[in-house]
C-alpha atoms as a PDB file:
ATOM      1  CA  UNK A   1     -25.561 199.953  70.670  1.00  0.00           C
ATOM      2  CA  UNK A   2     -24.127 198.187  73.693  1.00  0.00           C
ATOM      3  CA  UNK A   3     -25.627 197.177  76.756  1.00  0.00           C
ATOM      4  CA  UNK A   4     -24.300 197.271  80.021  1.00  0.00           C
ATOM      5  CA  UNK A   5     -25.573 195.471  83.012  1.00  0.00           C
ATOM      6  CA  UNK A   6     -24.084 198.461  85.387  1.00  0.00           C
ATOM      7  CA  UNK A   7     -21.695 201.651  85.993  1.00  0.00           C
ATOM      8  CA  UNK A   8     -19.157 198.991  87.145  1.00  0.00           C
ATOM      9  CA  UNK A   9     -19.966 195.658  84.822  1.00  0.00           C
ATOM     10  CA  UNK A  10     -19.729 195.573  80.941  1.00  0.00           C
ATOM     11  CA  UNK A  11     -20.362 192.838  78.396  1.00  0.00           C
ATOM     12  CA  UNK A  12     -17.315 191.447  76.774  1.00  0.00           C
ATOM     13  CA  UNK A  13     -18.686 192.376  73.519  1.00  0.00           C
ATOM     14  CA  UNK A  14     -18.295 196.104  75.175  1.00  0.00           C
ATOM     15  CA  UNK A  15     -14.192 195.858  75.649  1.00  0.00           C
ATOM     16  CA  UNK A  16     -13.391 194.074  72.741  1.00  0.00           C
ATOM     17  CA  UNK A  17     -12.952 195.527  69.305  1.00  0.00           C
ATOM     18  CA  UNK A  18     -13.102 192.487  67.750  1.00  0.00           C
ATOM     19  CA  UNK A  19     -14.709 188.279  69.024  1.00  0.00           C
ATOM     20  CA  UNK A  20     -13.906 185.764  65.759  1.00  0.00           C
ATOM     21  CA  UNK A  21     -14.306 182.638  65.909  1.00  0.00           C
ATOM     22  CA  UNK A  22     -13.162 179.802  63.234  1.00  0.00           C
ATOM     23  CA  UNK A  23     -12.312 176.197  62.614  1.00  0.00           C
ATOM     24  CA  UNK A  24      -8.578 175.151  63.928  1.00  0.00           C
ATOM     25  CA  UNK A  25      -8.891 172.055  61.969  1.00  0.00           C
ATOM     26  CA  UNK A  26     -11.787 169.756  61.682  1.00  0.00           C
ATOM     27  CA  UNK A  27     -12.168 169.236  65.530  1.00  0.00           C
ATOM     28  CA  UNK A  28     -10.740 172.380  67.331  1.00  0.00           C
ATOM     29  CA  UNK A  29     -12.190 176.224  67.089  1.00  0.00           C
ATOM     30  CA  UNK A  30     -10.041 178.791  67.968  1.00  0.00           C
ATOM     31  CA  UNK A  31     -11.890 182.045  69.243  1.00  0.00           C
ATOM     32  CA  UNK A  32      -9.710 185.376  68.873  1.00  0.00           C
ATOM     33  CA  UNK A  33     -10.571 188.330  71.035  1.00  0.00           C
ATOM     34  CA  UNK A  34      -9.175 191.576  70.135  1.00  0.00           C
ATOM     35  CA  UNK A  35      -8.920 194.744  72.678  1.00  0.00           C
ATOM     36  CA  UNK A  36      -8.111 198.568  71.777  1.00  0.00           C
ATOM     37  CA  UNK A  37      -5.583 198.308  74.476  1.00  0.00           C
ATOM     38  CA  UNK A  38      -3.719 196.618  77.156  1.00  0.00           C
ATOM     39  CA  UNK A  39      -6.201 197.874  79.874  1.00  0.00           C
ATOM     40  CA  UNK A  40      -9.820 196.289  78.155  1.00  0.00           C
ATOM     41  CA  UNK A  41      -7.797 192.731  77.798  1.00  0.00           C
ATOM     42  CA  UNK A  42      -6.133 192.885  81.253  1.00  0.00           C
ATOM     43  CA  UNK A  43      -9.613 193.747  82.827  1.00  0.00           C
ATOM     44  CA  UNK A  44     -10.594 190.890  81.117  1.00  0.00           C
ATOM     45  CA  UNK A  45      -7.775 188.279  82.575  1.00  0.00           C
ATOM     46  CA  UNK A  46      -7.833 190.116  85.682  1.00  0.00           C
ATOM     47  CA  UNK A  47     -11.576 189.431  86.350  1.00  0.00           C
ATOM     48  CA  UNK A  48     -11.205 185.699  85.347  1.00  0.00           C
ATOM     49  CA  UNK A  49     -14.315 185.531  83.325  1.00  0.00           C
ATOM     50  CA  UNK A  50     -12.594 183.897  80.323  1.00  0.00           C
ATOM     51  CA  UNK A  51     -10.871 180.719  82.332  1.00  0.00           C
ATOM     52  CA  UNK A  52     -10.674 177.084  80.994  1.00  0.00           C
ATOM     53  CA  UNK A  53     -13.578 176.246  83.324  1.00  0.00           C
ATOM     54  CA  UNK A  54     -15.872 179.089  82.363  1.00  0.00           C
ATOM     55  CA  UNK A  55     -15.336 178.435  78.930  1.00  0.00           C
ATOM     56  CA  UNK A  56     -15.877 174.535  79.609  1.00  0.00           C
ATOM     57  CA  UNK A  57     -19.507 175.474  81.706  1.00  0.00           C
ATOM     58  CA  UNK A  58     -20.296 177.707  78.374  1.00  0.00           C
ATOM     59  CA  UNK A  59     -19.288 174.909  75.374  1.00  0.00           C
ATOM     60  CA  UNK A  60     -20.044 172.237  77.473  1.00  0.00           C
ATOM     61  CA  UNK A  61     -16.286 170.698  76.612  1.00  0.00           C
ATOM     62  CA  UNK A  62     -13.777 169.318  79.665  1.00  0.00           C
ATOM     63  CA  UNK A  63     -12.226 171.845  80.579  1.00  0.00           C
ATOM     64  CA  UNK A  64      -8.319 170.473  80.723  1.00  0.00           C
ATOM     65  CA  UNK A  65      -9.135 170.345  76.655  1.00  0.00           C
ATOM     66  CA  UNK A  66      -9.115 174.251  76.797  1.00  0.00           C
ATOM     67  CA  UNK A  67      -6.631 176.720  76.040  1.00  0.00           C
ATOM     68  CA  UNK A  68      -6.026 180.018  76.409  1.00  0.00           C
ATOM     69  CA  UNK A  69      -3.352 182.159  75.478  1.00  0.00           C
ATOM     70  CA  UNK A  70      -2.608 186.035  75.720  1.00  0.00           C
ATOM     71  CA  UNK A  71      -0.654 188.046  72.844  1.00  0.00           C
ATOM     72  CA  UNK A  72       0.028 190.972  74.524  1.00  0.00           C
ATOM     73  CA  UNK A  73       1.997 192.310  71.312  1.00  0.00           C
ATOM     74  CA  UNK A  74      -1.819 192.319  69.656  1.00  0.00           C
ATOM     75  CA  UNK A  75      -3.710 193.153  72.940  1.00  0.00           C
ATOM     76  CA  UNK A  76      -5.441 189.527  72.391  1.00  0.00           C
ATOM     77  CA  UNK A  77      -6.310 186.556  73.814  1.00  0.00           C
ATOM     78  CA  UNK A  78      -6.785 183.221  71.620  1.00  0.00           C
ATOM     79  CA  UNK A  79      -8.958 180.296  72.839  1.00  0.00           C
ATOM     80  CA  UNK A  80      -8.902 176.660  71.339  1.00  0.00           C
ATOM     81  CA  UNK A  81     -10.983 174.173  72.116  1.00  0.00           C
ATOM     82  CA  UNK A  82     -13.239 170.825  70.596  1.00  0.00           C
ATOM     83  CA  UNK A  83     -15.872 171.246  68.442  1.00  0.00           C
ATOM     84  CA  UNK A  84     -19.199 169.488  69.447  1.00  0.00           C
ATOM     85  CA  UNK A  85     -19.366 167.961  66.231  1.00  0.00           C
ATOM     86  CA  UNK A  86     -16.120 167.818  63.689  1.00  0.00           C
ATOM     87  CA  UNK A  87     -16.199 170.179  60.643  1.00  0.00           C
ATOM     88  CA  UNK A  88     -19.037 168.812  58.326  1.00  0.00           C
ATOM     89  CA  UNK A  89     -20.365 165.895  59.853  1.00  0.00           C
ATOM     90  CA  UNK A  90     -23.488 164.936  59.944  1.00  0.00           C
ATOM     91  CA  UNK A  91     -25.555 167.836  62.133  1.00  0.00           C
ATOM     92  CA  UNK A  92     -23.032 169.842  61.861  1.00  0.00           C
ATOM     93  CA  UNK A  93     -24.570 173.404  61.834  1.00  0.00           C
ATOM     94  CA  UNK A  94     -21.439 175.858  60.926  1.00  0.00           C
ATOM     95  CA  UNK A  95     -19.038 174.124  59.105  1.00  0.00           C
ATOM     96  CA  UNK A  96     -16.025 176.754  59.149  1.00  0.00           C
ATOM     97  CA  UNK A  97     -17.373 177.557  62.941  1.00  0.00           C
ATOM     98  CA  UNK A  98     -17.486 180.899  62.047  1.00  0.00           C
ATOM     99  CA  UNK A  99     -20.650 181.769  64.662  1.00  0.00           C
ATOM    100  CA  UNK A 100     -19.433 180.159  67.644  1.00  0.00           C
ATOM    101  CA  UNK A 101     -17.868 182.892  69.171  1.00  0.00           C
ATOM    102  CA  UNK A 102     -21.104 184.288  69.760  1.00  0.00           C
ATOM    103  CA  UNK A 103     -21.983 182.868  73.398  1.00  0.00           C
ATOM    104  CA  UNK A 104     -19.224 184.741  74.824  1.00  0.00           C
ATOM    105  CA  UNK A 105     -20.687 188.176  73.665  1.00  0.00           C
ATOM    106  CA  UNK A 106     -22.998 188.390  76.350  1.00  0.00           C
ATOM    107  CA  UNK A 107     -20.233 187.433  79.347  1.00  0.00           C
ATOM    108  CA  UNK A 108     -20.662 189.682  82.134  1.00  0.00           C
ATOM    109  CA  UNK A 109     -16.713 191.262  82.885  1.00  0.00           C
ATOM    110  CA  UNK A 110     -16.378 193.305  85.992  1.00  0.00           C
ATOM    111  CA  UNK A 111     -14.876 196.073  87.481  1.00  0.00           C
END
C-alpha cells in the first residue's frame, strides 16, 4: 500500500510503475524510473526533485558526476552515477547494485 505525505505530495515510489537500479559497469549504477504516462514523469521533472544535486545530497557523489536523462518514447528517466565502492571490492555490499535504487523510493514529489 502506498503512503502519501498529503492530498497534494506523493512519494516517488507512488508515480512510478517501476525504480531499478543496476551496475553500469564496475563503477557506475544506472537507476531506471518508469511512469504509466507522460504526466507522472513530467510531474516528476517539473518539481525538480530528481536533479544532479539532489541525487548528489542522497548518494553522497559530486554532483557534476551525475546524469540524468529523459526517454520520453518510454515515459522514463535514467540516472548514472559512481558507485561508493566498485563492483565486488572489498565491502562491497550489492555487487550487481541491484538495491540501490531504494533511497529514492521515499522522495517526497509535489504538486
Amino acid at each position: 500500500m502506498s503512503k502519501t505525505t498529503n492530498a497534494a505530495t506523493l512519494r516517488l515510489r507512488d508515480l512510478a510503475v517501476c525504480i531499478r537500479s543496476k551496475n553500469a559497469g564496475p563503477f557506475m549504477l544506472t537507476i531506471d524510473l518508469f511512469f504509466s504516462g507522460p504526466e507522472d514523469c513530467r510531474r516528476v521533472i517539473d518539481a525538480h526533485v530528481l536533479t544532479p544535486e539532489s541525487i548528489a545530497a542522497i548518494y553522497r557523489v559530486d554532483a557534476a558526476t551525475v546524469k540524468i536523462i529523459y526517454v520520453a518514447q518510454a515515459n522514463a528517466l535514467k540516472v548514472s552515477l559512481p558507485r561508493a565502492r566498485a563492483a565486488g571490492d572489498v565491502g562491497d555490499c550489492d555487487v550487481a547494485g541491484g538495491q540501490q535504487f531504494a533511497p529514492l523510493m521515499d522522495l517526497a514529489v509535489p504538486a
